[in-house]
C-alpha atoms as a PDB file:
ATOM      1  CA  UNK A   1     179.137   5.710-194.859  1.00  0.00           C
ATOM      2  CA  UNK A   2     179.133   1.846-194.029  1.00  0.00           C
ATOM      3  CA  UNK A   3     177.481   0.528-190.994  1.00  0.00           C
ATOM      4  CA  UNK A   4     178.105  -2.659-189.109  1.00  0.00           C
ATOM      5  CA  UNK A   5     175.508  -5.014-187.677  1.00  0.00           C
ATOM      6  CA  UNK A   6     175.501  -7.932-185.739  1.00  0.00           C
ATOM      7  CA  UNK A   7     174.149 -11.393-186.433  1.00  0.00           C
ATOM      8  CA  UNK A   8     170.545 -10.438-185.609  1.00  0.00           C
ATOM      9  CA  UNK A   9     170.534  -7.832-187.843  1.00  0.00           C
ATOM     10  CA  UNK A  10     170.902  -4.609-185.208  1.00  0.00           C
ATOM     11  CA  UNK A  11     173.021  -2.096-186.154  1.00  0.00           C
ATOM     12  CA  UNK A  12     176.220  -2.013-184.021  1.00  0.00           C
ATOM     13  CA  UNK A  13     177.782   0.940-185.040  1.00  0.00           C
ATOM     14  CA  UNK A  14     178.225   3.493-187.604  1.00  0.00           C
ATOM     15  CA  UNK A  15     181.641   3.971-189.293  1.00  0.00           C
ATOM     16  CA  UNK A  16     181.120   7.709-189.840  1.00  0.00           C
ATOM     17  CA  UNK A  17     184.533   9.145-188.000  1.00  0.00           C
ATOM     18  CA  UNK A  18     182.647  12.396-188.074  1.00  0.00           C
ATOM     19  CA  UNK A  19     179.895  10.691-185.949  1.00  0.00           C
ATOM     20  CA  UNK A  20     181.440   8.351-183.778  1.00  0.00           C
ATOM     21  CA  UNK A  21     183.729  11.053-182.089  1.00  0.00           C
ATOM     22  CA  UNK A  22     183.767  12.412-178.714  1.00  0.00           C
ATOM     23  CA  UNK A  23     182.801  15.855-178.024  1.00  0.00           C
ATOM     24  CA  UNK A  24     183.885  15.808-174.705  1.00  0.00           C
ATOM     25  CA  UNK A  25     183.532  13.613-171.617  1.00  0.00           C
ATOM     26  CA  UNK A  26     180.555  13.164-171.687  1.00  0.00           C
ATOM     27  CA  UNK A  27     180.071  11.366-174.765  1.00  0.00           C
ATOM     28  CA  UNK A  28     183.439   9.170-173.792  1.00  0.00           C
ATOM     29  CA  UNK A  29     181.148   7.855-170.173  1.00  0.00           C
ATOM     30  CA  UNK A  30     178.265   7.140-172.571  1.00  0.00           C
ATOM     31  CA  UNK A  31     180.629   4.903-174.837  1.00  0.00           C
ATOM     32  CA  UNK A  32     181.879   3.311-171.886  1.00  0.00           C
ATOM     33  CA  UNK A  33     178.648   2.472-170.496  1.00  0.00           C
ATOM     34  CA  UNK A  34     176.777   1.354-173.538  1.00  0.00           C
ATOM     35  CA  UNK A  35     179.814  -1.327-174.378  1.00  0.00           C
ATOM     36  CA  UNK A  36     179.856  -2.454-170.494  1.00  0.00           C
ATOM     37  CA  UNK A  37     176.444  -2.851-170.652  1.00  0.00           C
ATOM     38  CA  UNK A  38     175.844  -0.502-167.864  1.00  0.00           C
ATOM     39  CA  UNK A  39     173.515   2.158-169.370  1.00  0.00           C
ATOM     40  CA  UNK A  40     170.554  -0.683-170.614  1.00  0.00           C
ATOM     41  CA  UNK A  41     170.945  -1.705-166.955  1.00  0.00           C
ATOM     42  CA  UNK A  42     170.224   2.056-165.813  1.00  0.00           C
ATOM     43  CA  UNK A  43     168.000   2.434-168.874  1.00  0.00           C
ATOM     44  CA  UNK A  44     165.982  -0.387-167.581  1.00  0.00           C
ATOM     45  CA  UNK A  45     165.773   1.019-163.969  1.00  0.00           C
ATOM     46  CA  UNK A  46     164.420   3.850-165.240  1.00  0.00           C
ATOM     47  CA  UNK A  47     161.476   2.613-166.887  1.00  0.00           C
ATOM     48  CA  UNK A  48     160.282   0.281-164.071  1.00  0.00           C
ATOM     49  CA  UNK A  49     160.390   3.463-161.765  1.00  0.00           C
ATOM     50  CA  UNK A  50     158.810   5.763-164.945  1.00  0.00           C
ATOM     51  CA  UNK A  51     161.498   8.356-164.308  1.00  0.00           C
ATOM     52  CA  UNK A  52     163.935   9.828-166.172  1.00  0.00           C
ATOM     53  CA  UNK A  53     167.634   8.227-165.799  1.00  0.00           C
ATOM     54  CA  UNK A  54     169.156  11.364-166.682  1.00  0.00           C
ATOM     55  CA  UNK A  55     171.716  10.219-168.671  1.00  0.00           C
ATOM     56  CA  UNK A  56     171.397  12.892-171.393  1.00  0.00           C
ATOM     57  CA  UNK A  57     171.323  15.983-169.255  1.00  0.00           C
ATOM     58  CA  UNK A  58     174.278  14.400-167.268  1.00  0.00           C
ATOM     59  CA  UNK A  59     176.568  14.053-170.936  1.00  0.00           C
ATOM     60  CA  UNK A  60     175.515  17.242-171.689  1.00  0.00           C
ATOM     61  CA  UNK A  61     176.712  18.871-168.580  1.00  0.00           C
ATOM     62  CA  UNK A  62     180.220  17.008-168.788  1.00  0.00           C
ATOM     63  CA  UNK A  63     180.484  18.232-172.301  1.00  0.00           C
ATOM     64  CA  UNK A  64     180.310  21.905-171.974  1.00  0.00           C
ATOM     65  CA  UNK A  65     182.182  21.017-168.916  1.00  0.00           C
ATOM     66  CA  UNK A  66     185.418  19.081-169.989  1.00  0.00           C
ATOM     67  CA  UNK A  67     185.001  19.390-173.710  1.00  0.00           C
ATOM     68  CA  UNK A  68     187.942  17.993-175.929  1.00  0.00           C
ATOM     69  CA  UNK A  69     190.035  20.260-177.919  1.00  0.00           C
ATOM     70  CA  UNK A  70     190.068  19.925-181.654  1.00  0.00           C
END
């Protein structure tokens, strides 16, 4: 399993094809957001307010609801 990290030394992603694939929509809006930079922004907003953004319950619920055949 190789991973790839960025010049600071974060890890960007995880070459794992097993890992890194959608289960459904869900997980596809997540990828979209992290990369667009969206979800820290929401992320963010969330802590200031101390609430919960969400997010995870809201993949969840896409999944089981427009889950990708295999």
């Amino acid at each position: 399993m190789a991973k790839v990290f960025n010049n600071k030394g974060r890890l960007v992603r995880d070459i794992n094809p097993s890992l890194n694939k959608s289960k459904g929509l869900g997980d596809t809006i997540e990828k979209i957001t992290k990369v667009t930079g969206i979800k820290s922004i929401v992320e963010g907003a969330a802590r200031v307010v101390k609430k919960d953004c969400g997010c995870g319950k809201r993949k969840d619920t896409l999944n089981k609801m427009f889950p990708y055949k295999k």
